[in-house]
PDB file of N, CA and C in Angstrom:
ATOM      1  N   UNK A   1       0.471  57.091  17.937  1.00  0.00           N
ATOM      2  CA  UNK A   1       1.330  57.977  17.171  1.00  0.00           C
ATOM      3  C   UNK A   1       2.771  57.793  17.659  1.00  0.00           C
ATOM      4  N   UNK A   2       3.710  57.815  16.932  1.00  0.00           N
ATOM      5  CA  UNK A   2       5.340  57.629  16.977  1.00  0.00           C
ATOM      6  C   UNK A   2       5.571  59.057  17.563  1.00  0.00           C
ATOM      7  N   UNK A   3       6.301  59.153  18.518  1.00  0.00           N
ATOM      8  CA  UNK A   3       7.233  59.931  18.617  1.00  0.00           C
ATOM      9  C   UNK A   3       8.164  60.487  18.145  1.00  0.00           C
ATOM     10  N   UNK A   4       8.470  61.756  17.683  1.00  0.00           N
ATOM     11  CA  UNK A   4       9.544  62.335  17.177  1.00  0.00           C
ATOM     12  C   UNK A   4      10.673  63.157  17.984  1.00  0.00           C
ATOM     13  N   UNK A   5      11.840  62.724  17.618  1.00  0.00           N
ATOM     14  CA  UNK A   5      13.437  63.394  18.692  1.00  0.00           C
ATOM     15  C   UNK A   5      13.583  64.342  17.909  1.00  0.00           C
ATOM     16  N   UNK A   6      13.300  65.633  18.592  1.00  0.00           N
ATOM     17  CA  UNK A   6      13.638  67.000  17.940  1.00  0.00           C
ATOM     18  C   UNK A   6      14.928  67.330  18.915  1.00  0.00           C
ATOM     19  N   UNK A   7      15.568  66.635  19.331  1.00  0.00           N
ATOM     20  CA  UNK A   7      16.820  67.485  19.976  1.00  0.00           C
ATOM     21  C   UNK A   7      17.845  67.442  19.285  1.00  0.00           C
ATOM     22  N   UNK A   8      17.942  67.206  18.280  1.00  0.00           N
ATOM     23  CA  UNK A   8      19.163  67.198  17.218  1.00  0.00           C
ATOM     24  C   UNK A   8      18.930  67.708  16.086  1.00  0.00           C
ATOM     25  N   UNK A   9      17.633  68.423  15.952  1.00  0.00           N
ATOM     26  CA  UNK A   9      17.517  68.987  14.054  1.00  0.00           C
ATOM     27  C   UNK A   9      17.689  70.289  14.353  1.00  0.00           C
ATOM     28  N   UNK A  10      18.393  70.652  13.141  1.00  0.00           N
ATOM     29  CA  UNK A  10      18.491  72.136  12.526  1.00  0.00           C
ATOM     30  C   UNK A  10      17.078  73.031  12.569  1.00  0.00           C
ATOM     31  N   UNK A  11      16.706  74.319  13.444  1.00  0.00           N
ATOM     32  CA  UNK A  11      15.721  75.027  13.326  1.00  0.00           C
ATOM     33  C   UNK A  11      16.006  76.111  12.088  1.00  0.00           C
ATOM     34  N   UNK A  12      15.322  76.435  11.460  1.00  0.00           N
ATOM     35  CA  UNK A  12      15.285  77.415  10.629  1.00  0.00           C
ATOM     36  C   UNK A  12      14.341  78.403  10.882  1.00  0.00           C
ATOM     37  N   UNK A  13      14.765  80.028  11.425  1.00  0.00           N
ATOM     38  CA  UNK A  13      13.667  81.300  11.591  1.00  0.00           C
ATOM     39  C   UNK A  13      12.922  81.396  10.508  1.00  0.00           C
ATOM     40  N   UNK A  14      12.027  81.922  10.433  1.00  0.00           N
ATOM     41  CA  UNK A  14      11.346  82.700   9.052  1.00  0.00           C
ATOM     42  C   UNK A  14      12.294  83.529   8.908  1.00  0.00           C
ATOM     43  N   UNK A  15      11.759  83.961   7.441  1.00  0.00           N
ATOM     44  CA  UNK A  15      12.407  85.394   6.607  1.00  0.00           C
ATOM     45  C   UNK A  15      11.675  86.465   7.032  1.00  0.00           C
ATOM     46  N   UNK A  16      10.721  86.011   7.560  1.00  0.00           N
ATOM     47  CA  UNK A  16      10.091  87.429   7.839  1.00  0.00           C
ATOM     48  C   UNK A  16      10.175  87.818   9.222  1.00  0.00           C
ATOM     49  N   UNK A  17      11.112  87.027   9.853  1.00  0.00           N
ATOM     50  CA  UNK A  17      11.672  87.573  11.091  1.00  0.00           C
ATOM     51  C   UNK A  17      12.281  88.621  11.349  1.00  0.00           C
ATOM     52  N   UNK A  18      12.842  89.197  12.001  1.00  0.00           N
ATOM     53  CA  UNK A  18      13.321  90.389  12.129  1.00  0.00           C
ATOM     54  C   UNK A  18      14.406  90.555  13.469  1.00  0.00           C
ATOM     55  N   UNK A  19      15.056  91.272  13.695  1.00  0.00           N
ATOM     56  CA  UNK A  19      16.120  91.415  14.408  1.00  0.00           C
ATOM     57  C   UNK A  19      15.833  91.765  16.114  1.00  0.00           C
ATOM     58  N   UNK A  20      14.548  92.230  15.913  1.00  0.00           N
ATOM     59  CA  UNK A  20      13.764  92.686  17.540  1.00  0.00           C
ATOM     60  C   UNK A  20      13.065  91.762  17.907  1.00  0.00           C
ATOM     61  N   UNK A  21      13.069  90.417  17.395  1.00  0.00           N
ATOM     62  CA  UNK A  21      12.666  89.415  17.896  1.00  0.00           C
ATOM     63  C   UNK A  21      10.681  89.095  17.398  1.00  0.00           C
ATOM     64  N   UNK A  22      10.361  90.059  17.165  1.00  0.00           N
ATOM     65  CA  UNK A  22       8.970  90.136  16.502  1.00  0.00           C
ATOM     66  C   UNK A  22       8.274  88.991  16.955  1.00  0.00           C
ATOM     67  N   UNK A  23       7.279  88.131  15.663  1.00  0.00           N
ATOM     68  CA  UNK A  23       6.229  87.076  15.954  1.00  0.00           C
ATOM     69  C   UNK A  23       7.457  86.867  14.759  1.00  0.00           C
ATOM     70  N   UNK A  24       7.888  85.537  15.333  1.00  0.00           N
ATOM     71  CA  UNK A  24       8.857  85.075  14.955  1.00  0.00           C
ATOM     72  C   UNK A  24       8.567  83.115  14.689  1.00  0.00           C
ATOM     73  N   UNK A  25       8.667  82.502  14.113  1.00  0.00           N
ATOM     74  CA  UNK A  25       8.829  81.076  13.815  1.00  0.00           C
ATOM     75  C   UNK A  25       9.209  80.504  13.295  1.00  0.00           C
ATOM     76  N   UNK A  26      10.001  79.220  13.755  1.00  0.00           N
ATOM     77  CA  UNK A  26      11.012  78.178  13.301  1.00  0.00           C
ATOM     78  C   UNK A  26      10.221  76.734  12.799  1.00  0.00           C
ATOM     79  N   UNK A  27      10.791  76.598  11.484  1.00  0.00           N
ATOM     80  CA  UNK A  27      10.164  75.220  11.201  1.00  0.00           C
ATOM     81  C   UNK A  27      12.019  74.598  10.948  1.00  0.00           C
ATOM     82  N   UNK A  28      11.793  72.871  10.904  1.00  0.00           N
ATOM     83  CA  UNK A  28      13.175  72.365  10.518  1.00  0.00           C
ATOM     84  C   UNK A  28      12.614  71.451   9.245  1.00  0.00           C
ATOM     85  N   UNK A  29      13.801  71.486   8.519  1.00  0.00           N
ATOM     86  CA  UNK A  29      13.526  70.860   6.947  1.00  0.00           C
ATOM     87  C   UNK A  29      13.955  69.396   7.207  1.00  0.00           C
ATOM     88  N   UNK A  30      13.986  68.945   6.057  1.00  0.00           N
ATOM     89  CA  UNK A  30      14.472  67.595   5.789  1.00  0.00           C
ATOM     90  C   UNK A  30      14.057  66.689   6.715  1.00  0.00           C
ATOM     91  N   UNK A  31      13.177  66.263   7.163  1.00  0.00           N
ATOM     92  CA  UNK A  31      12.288  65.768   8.029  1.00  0.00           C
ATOM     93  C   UNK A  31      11.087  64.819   6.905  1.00  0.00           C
ATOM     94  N   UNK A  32      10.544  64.231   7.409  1.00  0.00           N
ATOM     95  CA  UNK A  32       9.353  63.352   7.004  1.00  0.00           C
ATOM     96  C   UNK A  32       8.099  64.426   7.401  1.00  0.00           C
ATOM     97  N   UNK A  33       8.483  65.023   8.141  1.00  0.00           N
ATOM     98  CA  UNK A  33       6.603  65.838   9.015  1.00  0.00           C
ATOM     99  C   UNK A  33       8.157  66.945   9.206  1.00  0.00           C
ATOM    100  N   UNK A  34       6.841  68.020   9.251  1.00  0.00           N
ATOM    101  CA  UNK A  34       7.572  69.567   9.537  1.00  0.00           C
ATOM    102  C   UNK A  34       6.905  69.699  10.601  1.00  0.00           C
ATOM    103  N   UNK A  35       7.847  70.335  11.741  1.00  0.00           N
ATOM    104  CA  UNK A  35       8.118  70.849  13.005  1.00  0.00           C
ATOM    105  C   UNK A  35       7.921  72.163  13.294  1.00  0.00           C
ATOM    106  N   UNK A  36       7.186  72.643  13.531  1.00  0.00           N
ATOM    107  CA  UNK A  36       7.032  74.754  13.882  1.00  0.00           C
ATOM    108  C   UNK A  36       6.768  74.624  15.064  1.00  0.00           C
ATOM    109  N   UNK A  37       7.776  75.924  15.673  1.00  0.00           N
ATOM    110  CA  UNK A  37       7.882  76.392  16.623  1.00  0.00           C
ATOM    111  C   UNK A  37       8.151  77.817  16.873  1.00  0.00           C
ATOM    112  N   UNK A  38       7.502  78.418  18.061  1.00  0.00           N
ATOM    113  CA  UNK A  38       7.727  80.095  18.359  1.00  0.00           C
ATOM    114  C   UNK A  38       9.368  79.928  18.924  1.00  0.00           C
ATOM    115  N   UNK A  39       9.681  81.097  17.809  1.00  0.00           N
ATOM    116  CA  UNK A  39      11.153  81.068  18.098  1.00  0.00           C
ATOM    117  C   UNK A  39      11.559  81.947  19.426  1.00  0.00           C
ATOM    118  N   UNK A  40      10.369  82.324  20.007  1.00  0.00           N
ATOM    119  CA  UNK A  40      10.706  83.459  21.258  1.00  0.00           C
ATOM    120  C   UNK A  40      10.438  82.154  22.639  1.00  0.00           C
ATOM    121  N   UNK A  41       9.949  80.760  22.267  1.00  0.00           N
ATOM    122  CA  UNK A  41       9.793  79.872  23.392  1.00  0.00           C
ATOM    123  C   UNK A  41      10.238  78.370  23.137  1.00  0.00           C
ATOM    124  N   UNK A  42      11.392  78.260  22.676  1.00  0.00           N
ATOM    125  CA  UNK A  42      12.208  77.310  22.105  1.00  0.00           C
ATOM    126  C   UNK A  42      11.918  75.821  22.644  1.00  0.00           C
ATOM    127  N   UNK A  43      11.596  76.212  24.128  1.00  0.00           N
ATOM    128  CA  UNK A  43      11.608  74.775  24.706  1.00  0.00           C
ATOM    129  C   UNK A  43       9.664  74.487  24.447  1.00  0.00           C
ATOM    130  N   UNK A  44       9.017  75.222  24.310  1.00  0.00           N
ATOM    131  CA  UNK A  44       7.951  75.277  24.279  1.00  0.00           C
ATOM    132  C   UNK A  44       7.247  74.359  23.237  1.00  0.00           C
ATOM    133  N   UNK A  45       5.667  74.085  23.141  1.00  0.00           N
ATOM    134  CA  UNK A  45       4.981  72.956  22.468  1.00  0.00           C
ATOM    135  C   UNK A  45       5.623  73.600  20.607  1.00  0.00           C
ATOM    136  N   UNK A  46       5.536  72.182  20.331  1.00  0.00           N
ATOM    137  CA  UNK A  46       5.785  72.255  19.114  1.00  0.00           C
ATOM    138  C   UNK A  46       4.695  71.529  18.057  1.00  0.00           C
ATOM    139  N   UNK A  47       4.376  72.368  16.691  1.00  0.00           N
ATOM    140  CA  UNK A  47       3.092  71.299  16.405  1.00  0.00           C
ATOM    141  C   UNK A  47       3.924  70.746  15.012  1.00  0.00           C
ATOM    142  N   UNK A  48       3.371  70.174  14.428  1.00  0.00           N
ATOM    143  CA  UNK A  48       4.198  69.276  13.670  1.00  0.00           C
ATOM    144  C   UNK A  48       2.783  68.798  12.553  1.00  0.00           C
ATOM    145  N   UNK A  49       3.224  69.021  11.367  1.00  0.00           N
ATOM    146  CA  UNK A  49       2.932  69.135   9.638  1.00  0.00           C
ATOM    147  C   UNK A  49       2.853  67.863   8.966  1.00  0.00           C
ATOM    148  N   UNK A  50       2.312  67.380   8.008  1.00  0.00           N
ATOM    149  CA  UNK A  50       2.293  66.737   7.270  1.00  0.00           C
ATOM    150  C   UNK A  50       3.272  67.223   6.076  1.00  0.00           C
ATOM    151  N   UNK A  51       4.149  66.979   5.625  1.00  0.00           N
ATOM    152  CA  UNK A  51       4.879  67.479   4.586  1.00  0.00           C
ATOM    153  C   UNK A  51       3.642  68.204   3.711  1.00  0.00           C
ATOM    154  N   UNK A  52       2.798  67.812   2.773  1.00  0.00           N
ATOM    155  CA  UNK A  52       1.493  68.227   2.089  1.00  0.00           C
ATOM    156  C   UNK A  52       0.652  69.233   2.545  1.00  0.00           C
ATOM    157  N   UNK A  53       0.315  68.959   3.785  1.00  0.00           N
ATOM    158  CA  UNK A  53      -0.241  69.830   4.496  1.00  0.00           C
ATOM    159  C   UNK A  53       0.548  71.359   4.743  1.00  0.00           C
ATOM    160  N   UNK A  54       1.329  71.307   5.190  1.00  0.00           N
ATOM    161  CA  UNK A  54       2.116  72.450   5.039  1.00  0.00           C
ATOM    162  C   UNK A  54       2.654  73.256   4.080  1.00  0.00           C
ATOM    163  N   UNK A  55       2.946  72.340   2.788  1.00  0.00           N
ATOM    164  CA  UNK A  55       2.805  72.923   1.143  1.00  0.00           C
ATOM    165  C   UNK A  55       1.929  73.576   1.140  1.00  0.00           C
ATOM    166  N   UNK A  56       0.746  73.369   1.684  1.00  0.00           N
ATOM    167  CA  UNK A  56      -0.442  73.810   1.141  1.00  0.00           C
ATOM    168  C   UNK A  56      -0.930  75.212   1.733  1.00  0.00           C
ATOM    169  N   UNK A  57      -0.379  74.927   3.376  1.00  0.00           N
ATOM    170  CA  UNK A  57      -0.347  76.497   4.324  1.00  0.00           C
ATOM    171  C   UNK A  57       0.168  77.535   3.612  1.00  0.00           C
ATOM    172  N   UNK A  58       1.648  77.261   3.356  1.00  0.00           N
ATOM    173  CA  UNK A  58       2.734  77.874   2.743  1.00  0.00           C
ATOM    174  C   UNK A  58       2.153  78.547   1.633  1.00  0.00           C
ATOM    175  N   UNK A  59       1.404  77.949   0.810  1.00  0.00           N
ATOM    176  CA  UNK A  59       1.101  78.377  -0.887  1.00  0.00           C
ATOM    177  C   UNK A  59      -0.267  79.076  -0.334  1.00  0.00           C
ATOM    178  N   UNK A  60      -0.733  79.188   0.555  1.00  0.00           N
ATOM    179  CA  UNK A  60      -2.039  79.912   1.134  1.00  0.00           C
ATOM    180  C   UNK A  60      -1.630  81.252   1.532  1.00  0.00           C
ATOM    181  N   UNK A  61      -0.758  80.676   2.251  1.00  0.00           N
ATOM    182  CA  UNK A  61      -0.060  82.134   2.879  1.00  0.00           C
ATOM    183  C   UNK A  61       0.784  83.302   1.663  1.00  0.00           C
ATOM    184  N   UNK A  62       1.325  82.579   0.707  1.00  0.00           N
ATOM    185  CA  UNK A  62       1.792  83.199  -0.271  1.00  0.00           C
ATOM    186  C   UNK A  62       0.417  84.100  -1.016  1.00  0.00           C
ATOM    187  N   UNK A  63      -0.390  83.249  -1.399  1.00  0.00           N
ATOM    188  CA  UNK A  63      -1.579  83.968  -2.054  1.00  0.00           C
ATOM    189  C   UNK A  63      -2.335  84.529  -1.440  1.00  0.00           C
ATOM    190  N   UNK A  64      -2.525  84.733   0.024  1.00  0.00           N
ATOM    191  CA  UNK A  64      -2.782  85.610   0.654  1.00  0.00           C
ATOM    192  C   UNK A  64      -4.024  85.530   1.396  1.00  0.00           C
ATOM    193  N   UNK A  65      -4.328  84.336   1.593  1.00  0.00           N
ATOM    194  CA  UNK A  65      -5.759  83.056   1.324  1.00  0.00           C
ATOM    195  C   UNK A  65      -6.268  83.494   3.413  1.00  0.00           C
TER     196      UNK A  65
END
């Protein structure tokens, strides 16, 4: 497996984050594979998406799956 340099991409919080720091997580866009991470442990493991695969979380999570 290739290695990926995450020390230069843009993190993006969820929306459903909140200001007290909550269960909080960062994915970064524009990428080939999506990147999530707990935004309360920044330096911490990061797991990493199949673009598709994560469409598919996303639209799960929307419908409530």
């Amino acid at each position: 497996m290739r290695a990926i340099d995450l020390n230069n991409i843009m993190w993006r919080k969820s929306s459903y984050s909140n200001t007290d720091g909550g269960n909080c997580l960062e994915v970064a866009d524009r990428l080939p594979l999506v990147p999530v991470r707990d935004s309360k442990v920044p330096d911490g493991p990061v797991l990493v998406f199949g673009g598709d695969a994560w469409a598919s979380f996303v639209d799960g999570v929307k419908r409530g799956a």
